[in-house]
Protein backbone atom coordinates (compact mmCIF):
# COMPACT_ATOMS: atom_id res chain seq x y z
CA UNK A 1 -14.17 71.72 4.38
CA UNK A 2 -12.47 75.30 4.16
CA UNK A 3 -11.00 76.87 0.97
CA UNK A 4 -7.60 76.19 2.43
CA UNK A 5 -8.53 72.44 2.65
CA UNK A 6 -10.40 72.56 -0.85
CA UNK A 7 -7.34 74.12 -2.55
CA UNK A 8 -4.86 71.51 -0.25
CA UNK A 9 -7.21 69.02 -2.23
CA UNK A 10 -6.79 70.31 -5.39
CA UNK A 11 -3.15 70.49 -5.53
CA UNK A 12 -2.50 67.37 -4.28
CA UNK A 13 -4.82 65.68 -6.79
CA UNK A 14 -2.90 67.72 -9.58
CA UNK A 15 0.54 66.50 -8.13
CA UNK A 16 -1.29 62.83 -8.41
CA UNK A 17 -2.42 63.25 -11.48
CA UNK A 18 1.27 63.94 -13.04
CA UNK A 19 2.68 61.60 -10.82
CA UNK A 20 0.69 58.71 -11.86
CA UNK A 21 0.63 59.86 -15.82
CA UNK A 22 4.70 59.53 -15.54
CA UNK A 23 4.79 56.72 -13.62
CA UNK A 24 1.80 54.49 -15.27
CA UNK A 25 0.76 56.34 -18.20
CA UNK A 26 4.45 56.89 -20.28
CA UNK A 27 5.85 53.82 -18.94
CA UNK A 28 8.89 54.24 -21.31
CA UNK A 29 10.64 51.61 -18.71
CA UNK A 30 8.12 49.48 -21.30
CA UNK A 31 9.16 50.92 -24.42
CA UNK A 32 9.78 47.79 -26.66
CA UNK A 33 8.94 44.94 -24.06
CA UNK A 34 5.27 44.04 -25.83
CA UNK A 35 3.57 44.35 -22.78
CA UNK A 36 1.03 46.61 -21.10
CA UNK A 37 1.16 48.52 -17.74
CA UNK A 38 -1.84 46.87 -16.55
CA UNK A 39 0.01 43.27 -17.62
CA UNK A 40 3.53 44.53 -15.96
CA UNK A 41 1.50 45.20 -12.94
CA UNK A 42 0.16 41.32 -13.03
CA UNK A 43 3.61 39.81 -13.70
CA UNK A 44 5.22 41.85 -11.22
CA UNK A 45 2.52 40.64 -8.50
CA UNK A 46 2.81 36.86 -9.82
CA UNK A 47 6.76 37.32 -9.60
CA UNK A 48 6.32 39.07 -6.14
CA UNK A 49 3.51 35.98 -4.58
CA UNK A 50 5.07 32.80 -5.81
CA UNK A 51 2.11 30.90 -7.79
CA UNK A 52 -0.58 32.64 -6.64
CA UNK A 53 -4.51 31.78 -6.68
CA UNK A 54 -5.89 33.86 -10.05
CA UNK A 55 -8.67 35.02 -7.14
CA UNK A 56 -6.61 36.25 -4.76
CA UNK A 57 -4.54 38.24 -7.81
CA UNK A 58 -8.02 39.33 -8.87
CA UNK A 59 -8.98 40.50 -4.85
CA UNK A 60 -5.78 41.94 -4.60
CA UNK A 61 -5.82 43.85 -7.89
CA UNK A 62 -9.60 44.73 -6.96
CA UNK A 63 -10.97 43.30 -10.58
CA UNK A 64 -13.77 40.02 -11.45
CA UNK A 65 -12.38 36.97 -11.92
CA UNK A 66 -13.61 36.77 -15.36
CA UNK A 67 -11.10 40.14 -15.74
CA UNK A 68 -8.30 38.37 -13.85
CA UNK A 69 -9.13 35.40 -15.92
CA UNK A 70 -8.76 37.03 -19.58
CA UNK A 71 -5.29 39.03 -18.71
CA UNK A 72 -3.81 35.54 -17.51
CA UNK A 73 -5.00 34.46 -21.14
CA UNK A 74 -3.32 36.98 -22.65
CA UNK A 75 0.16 36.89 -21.05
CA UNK A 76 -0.32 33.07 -21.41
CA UNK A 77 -0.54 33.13 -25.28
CA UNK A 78 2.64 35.56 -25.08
CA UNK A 79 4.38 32.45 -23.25
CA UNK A 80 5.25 34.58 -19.95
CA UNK A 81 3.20 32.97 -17.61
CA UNK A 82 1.64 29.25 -17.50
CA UNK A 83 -1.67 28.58 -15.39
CA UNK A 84 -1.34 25.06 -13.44
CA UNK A 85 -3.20 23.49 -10.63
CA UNK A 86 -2.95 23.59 -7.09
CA UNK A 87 -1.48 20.27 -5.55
CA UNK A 88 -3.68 20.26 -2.63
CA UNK A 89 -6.67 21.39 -4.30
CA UNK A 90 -7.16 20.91 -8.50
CA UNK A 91 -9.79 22.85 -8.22
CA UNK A 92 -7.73 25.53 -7.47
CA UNK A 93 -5.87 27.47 -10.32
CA UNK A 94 -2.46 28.90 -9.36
CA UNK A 95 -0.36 31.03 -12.01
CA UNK A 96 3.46 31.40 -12.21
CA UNK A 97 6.04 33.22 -14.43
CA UNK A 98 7.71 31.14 -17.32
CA UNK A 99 11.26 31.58 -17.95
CA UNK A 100 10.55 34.22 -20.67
CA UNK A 101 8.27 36.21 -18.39
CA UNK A 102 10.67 36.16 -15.62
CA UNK A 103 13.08 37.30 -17.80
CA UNK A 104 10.81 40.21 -19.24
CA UNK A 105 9.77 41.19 -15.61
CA UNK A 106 13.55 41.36 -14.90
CA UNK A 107 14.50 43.79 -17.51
CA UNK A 108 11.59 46.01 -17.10
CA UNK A 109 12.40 46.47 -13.19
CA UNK A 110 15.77 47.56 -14.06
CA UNK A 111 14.54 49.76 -16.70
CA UNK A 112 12.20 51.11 -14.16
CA UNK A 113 14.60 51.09 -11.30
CA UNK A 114 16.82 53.93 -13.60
CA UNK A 115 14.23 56.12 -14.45
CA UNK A 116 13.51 56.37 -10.51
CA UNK A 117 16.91 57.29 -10.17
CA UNK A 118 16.96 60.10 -13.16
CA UNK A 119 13.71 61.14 -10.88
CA UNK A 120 14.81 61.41 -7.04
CA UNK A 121 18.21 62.84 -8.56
CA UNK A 122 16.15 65.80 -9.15
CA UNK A 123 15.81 66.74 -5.31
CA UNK A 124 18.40 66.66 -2.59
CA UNK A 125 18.82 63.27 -0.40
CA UNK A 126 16.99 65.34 2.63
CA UNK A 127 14.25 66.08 0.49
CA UNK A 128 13.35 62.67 -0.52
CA UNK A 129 13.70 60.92 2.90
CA UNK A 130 10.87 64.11 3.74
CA UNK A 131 8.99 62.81 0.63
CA UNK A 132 9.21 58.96 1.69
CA UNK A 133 8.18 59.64 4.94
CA UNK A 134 4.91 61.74 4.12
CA UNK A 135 4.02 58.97 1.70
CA UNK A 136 4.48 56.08 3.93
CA UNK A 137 2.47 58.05 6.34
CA UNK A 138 -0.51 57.94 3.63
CA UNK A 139 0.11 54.08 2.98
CA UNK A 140 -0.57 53.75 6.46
CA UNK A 141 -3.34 55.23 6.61
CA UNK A 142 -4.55 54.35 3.79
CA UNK A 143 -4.60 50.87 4.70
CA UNK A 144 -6.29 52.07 7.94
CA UNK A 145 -8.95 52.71 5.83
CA UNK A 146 -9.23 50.00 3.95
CA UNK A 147 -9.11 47.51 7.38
CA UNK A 148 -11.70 49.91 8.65
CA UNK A 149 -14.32 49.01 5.57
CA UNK A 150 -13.43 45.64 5.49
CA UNK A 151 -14.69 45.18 9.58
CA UNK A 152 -17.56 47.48 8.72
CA UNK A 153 -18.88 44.75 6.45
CA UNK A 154 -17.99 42.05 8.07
CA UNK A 155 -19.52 43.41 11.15
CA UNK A 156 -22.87 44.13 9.00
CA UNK A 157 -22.70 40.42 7.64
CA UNK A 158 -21.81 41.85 3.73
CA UNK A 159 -20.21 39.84 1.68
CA UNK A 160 -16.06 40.44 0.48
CA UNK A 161 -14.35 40.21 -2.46
């Protein structure tokens, strides 16, 4: 790697870094709600999946089980999500959002949804569709990436998730 490339490196991990403390860190879309980023992230996946299996939240959230496990507690003794069993399979555990939760998730998008706004106001409309586009081109690859590993270890017999 050059210095050009180093320095590329370097600016785009400071641009992460404020991006992700004012999107994840202030949350003040949360101000009030009782709930943590990490457990907005969890409701907002449970919302977005249906009932999901608790292990394919934990694979898809890239954390144990036994982590999956105690967050589900949590937002479970806050009544905003209920843990039930699968119909085909009891051994399976499936989560969904309680009325309250849904509610909670609800109000937190919105609140979310306008600080966005006060955000991309901030740069012109031609600006932002530039923005989207270089950052869908990183999801892409991105998840290149991540297919990539996941052959590599199947190919060398390792074990997933």
């Amino acid at each position: 790697m050059n210095k050009n490339e180093r320095a590329e490196v370097g600016r785009f991990d400071d641009v992460m870094q404020v991006l992700t403390k004012t999107f994840h860190s202030g949350c003040s879309y949360l101000a009030g709600l009782d709930i943590t980023i990490q457990q907005f992230i969890v409701m907002n996946l449970i919302e977005r999946r249906a009932e999901p299996k608790m292990t394919d939240l934990a694979d898809e959230l890239k954390v144990t089980l036994g982590n999956m496990t105690a967050m589900a507690d949590r937002l479970i003794k806050l009544k905003y999500i209920i843990r039930k069993a699968d119909a085909a399979d009891r051994r399976v555990v499936r989560v969904q959002l309680t009325h309250k939760g849904g509610e909670l998730i609800k109000k937190a998008k919105e609140r979310k949804r306008k600080d966005l706004e006060l955000i991309l106001a901030k740069i012109s409309h031609e600006d932002r569709d530039h923005l989207f586009k270089i950052m869908e081109k990183l999801v892409v690859a991105i998840k290149k990436d991540e297919e990539a590993s996941l052959d590599s270890a199947r190919d060398k017999g390792g074990k997933l998730g």
